[in-house]
Protein backbone atom coordinates (compact mmCIF):
# COMPACT_ATOMS: atom_id res chain seq x y z
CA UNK A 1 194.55 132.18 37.09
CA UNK A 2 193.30 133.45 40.48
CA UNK A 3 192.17 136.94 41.12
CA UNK A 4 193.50 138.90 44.18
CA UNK A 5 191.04 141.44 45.53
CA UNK A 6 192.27 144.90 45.88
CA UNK A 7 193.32 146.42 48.55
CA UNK A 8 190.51 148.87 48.66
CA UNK A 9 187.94 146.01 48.62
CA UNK A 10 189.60 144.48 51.62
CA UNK A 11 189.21 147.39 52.90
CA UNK A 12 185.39 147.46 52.39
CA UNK A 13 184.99 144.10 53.88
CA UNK A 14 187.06 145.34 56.84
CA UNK A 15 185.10 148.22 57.14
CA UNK A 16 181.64 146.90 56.83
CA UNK A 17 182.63 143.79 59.48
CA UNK A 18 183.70 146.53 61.78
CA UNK A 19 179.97 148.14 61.25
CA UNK A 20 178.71 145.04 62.62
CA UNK A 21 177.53 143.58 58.77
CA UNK A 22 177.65 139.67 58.77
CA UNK A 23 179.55 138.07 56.48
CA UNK A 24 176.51 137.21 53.89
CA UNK A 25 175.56 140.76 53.74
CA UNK A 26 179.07 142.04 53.14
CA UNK A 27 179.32 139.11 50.10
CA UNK A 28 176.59 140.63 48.45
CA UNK A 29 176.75 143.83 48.86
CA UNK A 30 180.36 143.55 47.54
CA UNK A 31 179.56 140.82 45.20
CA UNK A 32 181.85 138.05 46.03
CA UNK A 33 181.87 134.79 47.50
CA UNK A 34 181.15 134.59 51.56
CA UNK A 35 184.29 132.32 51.60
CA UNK A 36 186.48 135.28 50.22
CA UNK A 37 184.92 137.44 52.77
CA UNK A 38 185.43 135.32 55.81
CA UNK A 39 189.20 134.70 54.70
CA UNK A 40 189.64 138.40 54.20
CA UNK A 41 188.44 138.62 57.93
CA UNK A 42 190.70 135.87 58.93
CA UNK A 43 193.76 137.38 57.69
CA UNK A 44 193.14 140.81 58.75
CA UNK A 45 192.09 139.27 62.29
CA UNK A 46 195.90 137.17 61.86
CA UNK A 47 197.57 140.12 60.19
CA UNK A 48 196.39 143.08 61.74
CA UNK A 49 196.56 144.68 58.19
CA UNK A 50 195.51 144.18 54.61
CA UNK A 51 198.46 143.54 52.86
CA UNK A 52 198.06 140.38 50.46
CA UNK A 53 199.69 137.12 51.79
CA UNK A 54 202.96 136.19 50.16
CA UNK A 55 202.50 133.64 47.00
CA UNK A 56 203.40 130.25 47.16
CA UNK A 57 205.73 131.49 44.56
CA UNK A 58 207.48 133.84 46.46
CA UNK A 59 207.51 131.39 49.34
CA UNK A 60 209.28 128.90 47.37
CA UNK A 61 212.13 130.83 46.26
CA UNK A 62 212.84 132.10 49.53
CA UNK A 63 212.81 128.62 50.78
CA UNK A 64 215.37 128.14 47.12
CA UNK A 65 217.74 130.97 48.59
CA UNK A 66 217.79 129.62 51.91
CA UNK A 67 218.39 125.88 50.82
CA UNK A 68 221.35 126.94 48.26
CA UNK A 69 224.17 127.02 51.23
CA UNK A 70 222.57 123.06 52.47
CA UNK A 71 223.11 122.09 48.82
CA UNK A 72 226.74 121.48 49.86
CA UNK A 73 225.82 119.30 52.80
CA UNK A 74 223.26 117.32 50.47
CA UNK A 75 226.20 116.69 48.35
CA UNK A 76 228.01 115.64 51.09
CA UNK A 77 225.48 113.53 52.44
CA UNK A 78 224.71 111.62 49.27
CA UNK A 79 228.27 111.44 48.62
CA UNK A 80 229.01 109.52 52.25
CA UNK A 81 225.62 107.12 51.64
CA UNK A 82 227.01 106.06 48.42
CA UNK A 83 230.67 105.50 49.34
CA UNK A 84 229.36 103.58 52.46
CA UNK A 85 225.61 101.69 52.11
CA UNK A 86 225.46 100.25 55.50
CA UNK A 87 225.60 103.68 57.15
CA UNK A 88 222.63 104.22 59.15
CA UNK A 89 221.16 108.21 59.34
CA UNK A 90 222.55 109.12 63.08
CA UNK A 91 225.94 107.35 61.03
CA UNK A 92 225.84 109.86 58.63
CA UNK A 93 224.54 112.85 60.63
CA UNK A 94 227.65 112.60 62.65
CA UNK A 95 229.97 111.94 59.38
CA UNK A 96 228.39 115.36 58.01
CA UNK A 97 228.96 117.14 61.36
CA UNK A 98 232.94 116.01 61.44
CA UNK A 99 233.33 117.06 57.76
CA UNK A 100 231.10 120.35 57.43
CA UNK A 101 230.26 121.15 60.87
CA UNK A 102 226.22 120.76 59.88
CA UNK A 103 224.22 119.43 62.74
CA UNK A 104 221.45 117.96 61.36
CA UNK A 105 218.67 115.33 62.45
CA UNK A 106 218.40 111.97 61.66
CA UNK A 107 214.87 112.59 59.64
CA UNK A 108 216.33 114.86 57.78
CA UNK A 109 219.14 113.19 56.58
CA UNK A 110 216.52 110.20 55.65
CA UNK A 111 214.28 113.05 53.53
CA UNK A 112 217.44 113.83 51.88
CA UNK A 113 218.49 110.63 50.93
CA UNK A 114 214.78 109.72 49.48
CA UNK A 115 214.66 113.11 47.72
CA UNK A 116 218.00 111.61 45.88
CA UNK A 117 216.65 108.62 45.30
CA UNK A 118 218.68 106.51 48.36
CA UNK A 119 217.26 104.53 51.63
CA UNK A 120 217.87 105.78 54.43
């Protein structure tokens, strides 16, 4: 399991870059690896503060939330490829459009289809 620095060593590193230390002198005298210390420096550069970055975790279920009102169109779009196999994606991105008013692209209808196990 990874460990997270604290926010009060980021704060250190911040500190002590500001003072003009390089990044191998901050490592050691904060006794971690000069990769930590030159992402901390990143991100706070990126960030402007030293809040952690958002897990991949977290990240995914807001990604889950926001997919849950496309699951309908998915459905929709795997039920029109299976009534209909010689429908080609811009076939069934219009198809989706008249029936649930979802513009989507023709690559992502063909993702879709893959992710349910169709061609596209």
């Amino acid at each position: 399991m990874p460990r997270h620095l604290t926010e009060a060593k980021r704060a250190v590193i911040v500190h002590l870059y500001q003072e003009g230390k390089s990044q191998r002198e901050i490592a050691k005298e904060v006794k971690i690896a000069k990769s930590t210390v030159c992402n901390t420096i990143k991100r706070f550069g990126e960030q402007g503060d030293l809040q952690e970055r958002k897990s991949r975790e977290k990240q995914r279920k807001e990604r889950t939330e926001r997919t849950l009102v496309a699951e309908k169109a998915e459905r929709t779009l795997v039920r029109l490829r299976t009534r209909n196999r010689h429908l080609n994606s811009v076939e069934l991105c219009r198809k989706l459009k008249e029936s649930t008013g979802k513009d989507v692209c023709p690559s992502t209808v063909g993702r879709v289809l893959l992710r349910n196990g169709l061609k596209s």
